[in-house]
Protein backbone atom coordinates (compact mmCIF):
# COMPACT_ATOMS: atom_id res chain seq x y z
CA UNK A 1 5.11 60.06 -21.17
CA UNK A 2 5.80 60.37 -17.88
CA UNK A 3 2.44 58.73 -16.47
CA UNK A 4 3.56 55.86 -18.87
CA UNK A 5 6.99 54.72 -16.96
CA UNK A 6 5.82 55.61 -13.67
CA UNK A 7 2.88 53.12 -14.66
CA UNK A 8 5.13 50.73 -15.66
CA UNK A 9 7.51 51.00 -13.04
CA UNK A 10 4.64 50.19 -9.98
CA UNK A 11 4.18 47.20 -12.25
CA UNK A 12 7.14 45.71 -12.28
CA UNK A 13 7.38 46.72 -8.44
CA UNK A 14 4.43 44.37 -7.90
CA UNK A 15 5.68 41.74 -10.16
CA UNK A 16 8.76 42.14 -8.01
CA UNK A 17 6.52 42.06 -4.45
CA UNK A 18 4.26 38.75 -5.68
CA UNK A 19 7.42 36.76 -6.49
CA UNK A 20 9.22 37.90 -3.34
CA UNK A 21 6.41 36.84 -0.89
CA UNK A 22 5.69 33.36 -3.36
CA UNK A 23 9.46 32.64 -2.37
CA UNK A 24 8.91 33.21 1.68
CA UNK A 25 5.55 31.15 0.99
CA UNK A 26 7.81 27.90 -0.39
CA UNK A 27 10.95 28.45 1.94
CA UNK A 28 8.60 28.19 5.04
CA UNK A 29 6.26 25.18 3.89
CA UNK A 30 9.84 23.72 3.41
CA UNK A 31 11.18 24.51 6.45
CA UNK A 32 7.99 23.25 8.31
CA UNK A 33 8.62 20.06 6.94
CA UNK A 34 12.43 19.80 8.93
CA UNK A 35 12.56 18.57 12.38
CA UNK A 36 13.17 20.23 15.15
CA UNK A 37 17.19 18.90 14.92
CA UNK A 38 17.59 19.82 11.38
CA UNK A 39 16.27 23.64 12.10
CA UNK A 40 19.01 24.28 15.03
CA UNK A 41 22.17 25.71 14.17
CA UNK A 42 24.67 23.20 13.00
CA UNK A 43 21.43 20.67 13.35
CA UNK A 44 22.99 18.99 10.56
CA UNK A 45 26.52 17.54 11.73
CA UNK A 46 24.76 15.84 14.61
CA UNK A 47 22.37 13.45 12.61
CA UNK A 48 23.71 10.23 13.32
CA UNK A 49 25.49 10.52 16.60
CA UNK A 50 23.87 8.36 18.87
CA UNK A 51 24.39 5.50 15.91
CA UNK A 52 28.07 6.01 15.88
CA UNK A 53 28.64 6.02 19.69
CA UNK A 54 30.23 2.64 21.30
CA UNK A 55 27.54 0.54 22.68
CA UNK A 56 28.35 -0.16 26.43
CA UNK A 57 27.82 -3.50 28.53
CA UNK A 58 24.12 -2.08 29.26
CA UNK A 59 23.16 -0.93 25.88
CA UNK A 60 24.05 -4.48 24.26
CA UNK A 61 20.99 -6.04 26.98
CA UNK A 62 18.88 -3.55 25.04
CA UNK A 63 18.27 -5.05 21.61
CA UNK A 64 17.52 -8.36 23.22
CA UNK A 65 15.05 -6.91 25.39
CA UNK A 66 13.50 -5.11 22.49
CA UNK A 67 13.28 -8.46 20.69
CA UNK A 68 11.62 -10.57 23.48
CA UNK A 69 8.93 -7.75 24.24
CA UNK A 70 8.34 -7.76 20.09
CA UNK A 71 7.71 -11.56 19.71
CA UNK A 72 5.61 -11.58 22.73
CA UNK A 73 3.33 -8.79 21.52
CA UNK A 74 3.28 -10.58 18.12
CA UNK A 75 1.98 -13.80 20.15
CA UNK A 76 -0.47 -11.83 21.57
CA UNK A 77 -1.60 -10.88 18.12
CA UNK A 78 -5.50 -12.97 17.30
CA UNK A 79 -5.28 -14.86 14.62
CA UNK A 80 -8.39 -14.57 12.48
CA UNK A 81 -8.71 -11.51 10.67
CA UNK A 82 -9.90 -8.24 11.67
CA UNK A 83 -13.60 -7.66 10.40
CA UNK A 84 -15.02 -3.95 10.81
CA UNK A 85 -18.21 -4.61 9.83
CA UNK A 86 -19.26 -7.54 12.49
CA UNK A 87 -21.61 -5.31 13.98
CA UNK A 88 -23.78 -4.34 11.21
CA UNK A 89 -24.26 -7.79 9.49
């Protein structure tokens, strides 16, 4: 009778062992999926932060700099469409 619990008891024990590690297995294809920010400590409270923060007299330049270099490389853009097979016809 002995034999019998001691049996059962490894198996559980394994059970026990196979669901442990399929836990670590989730938690760190999870946790490979954060960014680098999010995985700090306290990564969380500074998401956002350069958002919030008063743009100054060179920061407002920015966006319109941004804008002109956009339109210009969407002028620059051909207009007929792209045709991948052009060499093998």
């Amino acid at each position: 009778m002995q034999m019998n619990s001691l049996k059962r008891a490894k198996g559980k024990l394994v059970r026990y062992l196979i669901a442990g590690l399929a836990l670590v297995l989730m938690t760190a294809a999870v946790e490979a999926q954060m960014t680098p920010q999010q995985t700090q400590i306290n990564g969380n409270s500074r998401i956002g932060q350069s958002a919030s923060k008063a743009l100054d007299a060179n920061d407002k330049d920015k966006p319109k700099a941004n804008d002109k270099a956009y339109n210009a490389a969407l002028k620059n853009l051909p207009d007929k469409q792209y045709d991948p097979w052009r060499g093998v016809r």
